[in-house]
N, C-alpha and C. Protein backbone atom coordinates (compact mmCIF):
# COMPACT_ATOMS: atom_id res chain seq x y z
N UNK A 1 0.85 -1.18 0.00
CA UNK A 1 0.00 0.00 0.00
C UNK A 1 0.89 1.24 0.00
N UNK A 2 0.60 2.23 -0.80
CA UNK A 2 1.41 3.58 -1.03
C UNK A 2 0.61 4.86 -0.47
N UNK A 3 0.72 5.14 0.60
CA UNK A 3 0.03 6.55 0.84
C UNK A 3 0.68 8.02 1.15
N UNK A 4 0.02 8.77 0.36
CA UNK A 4 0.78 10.53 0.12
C UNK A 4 -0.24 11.12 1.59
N UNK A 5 1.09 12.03 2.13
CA UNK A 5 0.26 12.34 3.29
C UNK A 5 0.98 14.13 2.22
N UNK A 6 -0.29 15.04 2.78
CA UNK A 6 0.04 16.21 2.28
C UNK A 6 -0.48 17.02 3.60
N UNK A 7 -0.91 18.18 3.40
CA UNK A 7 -1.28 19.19 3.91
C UNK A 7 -3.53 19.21 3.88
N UNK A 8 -4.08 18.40 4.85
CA UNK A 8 -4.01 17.91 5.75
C UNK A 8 -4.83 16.60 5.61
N UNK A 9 -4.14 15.79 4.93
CA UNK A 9 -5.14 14.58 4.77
C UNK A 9 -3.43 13.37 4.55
N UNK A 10 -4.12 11.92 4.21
CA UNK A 10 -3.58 11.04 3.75
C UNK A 10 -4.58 10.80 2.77
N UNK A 11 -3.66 10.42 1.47
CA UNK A 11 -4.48 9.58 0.34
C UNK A 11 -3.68 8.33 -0.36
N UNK A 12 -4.55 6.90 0.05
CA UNK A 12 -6.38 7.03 0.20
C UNK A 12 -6.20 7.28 2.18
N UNK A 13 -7.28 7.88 2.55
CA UNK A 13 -7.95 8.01 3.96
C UNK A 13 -7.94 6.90 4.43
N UNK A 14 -8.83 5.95 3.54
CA UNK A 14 -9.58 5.05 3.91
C UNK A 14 -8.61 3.73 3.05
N UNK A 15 -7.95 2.52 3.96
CA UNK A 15 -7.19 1.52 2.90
C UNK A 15 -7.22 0.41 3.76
N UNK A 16 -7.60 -0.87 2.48
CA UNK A 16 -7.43 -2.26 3.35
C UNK A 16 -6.36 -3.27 2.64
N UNK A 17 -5.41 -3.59 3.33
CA UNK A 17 -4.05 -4.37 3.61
C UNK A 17 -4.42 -5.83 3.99
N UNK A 18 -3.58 -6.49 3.32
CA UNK A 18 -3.99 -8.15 3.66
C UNK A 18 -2.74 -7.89 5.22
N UNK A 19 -2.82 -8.94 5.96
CA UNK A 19 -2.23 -9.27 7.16
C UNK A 19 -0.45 -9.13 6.42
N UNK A 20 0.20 -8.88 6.73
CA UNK A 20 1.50 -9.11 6.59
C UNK A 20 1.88 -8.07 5.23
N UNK A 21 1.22 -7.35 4.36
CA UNK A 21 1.48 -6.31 3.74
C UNK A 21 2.14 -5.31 4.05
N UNK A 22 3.47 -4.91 3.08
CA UNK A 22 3.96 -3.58 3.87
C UNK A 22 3.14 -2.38 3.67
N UNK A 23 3.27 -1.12 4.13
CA UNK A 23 2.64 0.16 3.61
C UNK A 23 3.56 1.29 3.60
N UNK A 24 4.11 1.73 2.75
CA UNK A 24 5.00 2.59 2.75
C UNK A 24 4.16 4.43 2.39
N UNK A 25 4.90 5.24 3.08
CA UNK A 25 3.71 6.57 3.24
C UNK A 25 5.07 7.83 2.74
N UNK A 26 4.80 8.29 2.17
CA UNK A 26 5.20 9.28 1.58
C UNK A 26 4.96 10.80 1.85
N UNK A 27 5.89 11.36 2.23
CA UNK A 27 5.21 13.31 2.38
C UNK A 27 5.56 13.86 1.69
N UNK A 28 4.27 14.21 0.67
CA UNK A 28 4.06 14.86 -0.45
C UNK A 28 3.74 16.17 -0.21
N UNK A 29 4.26 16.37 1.11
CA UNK A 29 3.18 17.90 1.22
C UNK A 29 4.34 18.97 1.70
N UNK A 30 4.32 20.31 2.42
CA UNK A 30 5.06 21.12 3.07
C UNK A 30 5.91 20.66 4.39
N UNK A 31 4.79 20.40 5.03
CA UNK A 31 5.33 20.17 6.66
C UNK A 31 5.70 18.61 7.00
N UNK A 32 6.24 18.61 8.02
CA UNK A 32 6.55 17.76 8.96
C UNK A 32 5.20 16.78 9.23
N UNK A 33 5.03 14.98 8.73
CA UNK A 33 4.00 14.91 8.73
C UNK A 33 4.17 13.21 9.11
N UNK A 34 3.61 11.93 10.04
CA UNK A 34 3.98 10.93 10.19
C UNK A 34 2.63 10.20 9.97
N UNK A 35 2.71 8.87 9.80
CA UNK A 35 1.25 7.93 9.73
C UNK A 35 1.34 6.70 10.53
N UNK A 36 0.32 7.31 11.17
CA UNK A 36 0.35 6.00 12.83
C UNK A 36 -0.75 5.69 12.82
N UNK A 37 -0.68 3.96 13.46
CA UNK A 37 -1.78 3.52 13.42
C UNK A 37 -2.27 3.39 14.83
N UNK A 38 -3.28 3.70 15.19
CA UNK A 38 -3.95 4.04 16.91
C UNK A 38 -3.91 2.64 17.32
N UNK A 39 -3.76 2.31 18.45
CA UNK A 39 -4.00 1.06 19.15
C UNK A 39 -3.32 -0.44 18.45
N UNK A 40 -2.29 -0.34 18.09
CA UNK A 40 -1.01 -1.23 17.76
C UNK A 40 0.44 -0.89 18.38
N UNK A 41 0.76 -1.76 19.00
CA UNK A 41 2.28 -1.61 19.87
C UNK A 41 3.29 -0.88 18.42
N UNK A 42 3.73 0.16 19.15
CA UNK A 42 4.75 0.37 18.67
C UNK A 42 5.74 -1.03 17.80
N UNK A 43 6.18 -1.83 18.41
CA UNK A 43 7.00 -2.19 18.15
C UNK A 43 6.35 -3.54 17.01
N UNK A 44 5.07 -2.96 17.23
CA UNK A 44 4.75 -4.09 15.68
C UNK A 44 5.01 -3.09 14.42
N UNK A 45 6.31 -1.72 14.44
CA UNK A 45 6.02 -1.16 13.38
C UNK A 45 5.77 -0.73 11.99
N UNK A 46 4.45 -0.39 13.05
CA UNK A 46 3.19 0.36 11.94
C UNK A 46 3.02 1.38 12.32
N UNK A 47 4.61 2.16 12.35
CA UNK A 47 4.10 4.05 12.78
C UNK A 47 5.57 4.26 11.66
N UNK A 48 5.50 5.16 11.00
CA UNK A 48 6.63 6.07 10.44
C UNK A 48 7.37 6.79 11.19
N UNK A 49 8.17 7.73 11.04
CA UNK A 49 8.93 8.34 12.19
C UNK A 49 8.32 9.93 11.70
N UNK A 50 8.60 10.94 12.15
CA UNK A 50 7.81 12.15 11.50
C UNK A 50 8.95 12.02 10.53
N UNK A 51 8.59 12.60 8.72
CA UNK A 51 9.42 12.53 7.58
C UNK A 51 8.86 13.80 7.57
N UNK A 52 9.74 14.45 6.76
CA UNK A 52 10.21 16.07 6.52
C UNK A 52 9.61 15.83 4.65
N UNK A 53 9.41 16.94 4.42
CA UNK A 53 9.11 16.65 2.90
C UNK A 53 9.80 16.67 2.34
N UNK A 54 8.86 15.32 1.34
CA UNK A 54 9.85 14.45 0.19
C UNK A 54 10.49 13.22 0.81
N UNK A 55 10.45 12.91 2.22
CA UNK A 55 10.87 12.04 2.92
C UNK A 55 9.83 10.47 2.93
N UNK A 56 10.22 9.05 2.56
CA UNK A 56 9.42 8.13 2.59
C UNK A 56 9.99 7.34 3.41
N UNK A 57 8.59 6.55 4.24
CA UNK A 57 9.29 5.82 5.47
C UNK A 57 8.54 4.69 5.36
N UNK A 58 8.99 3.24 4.81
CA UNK A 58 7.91 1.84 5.65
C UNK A 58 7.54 1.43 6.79
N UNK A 59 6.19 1.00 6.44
CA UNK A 59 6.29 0.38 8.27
C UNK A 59 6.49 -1.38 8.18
N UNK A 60 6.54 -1.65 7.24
CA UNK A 60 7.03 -2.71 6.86
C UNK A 60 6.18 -3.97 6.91
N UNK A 61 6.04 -4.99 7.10
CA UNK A 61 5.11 -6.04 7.15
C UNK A 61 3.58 -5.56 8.02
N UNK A 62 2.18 -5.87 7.99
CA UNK A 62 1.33 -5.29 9.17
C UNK A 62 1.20 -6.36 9.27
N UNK A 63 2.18 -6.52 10.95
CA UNK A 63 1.60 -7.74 11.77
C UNK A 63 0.69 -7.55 12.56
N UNK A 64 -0.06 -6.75 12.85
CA UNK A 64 -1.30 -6.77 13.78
C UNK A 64 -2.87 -7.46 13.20
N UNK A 65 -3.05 -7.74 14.23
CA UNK A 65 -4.41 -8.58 14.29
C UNK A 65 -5.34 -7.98 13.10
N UNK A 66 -5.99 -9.07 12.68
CA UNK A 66 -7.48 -8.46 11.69
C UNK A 66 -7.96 -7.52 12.40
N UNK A 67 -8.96 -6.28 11.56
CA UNK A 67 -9.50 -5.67 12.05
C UNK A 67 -9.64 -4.30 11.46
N UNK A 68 -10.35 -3.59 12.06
CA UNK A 68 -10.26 -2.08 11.50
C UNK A 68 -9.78 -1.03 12.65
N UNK A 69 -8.77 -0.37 12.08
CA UNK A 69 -7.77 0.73 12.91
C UNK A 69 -8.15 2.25 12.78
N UNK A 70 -7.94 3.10 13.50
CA UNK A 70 -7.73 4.62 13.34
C UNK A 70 -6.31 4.71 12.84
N UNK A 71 -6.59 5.56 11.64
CA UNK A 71 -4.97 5.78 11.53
C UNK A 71 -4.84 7.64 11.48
N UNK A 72 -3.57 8.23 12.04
CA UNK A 72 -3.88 9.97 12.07
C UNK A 72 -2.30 10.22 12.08
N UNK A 73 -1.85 11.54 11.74
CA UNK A 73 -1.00 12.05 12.00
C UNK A 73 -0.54 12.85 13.54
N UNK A 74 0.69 12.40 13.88
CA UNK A 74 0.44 12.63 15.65
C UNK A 74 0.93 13.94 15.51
N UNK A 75 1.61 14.90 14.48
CA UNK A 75 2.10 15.82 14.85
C UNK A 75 0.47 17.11 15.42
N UNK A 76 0.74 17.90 16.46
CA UNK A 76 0.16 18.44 17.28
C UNK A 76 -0.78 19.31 15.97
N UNK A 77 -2.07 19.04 16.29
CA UNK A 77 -2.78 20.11 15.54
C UNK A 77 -3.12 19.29 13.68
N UNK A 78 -2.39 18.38 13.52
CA UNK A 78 -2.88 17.20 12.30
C UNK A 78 -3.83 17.15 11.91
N UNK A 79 -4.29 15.64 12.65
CA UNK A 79 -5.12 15.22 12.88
C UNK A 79 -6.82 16.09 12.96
N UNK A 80 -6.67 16.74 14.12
CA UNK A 80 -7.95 17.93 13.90
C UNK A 80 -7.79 18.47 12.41
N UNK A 81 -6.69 18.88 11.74
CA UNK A 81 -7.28 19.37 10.59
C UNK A 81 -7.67 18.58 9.51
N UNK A 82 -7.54 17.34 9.68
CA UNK A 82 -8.06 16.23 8.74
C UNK A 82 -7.56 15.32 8.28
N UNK A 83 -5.89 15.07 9.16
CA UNK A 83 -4.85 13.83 8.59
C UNK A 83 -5.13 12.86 9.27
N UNK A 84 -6.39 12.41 9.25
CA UNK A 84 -7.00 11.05 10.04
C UNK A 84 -7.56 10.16 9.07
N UNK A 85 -7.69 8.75 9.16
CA UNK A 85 -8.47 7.86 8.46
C UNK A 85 -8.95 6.53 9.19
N UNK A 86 -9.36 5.45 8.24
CA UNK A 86 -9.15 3.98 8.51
C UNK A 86 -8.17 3.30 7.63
N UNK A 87 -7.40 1.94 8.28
CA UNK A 87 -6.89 1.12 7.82
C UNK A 87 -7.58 -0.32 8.40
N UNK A 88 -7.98 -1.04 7.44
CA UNK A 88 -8.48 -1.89 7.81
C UNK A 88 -7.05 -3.86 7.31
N UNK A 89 -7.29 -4.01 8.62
CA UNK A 89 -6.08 -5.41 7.87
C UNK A 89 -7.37 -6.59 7.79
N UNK A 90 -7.34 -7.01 6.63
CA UNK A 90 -7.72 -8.26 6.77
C UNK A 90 -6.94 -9.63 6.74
N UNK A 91 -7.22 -10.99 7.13
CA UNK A 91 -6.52 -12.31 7.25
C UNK A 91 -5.54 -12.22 5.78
């Protein structure tokens, strides 16, 4: 899965990943911008690090459980402006 995070969204918002798929996220936009997925351990990573633009980061295999996730940008003030979505993993 390939997602452009810009100024203030990710596209697609909304994306479903088989179990073990990488997702690599891209900042296509101005600012300072990362893609995390809510309620998955860190260390299953599935968070980017914040990338500077033009910067691309994998999160590499998604080992977390089936299901449907919040995914948002943590930098302060993001998210409220609309760098939030779903990722859904299926089996």
């Amino acid at each position: 899965l390939e997602v452009s995070m810009t100024e203030y969204a990710f596209d697609p918002a909304d994306a479903t990943v088989s179990q073990g798929e990488a997702i690599t996220a891209t900042n296509d936009g101005e600012l300072t911008h990362n893609y995390t997925i809510v309620g998955v351990p860190e260390e299953a990573g599935l968070t980017t690090n914040n990338l500077e633009p033009g910067q691309q980061g994998a999160t590499g295999g998604v080992g977390a459980k089936p299901g449907e996730y919040d995914v948002i940008c943590t930098i302060p003030g993001h998210a409220e402006q609309g760098m939030k979505g779903t990722l859904t993993i299926k089996p």
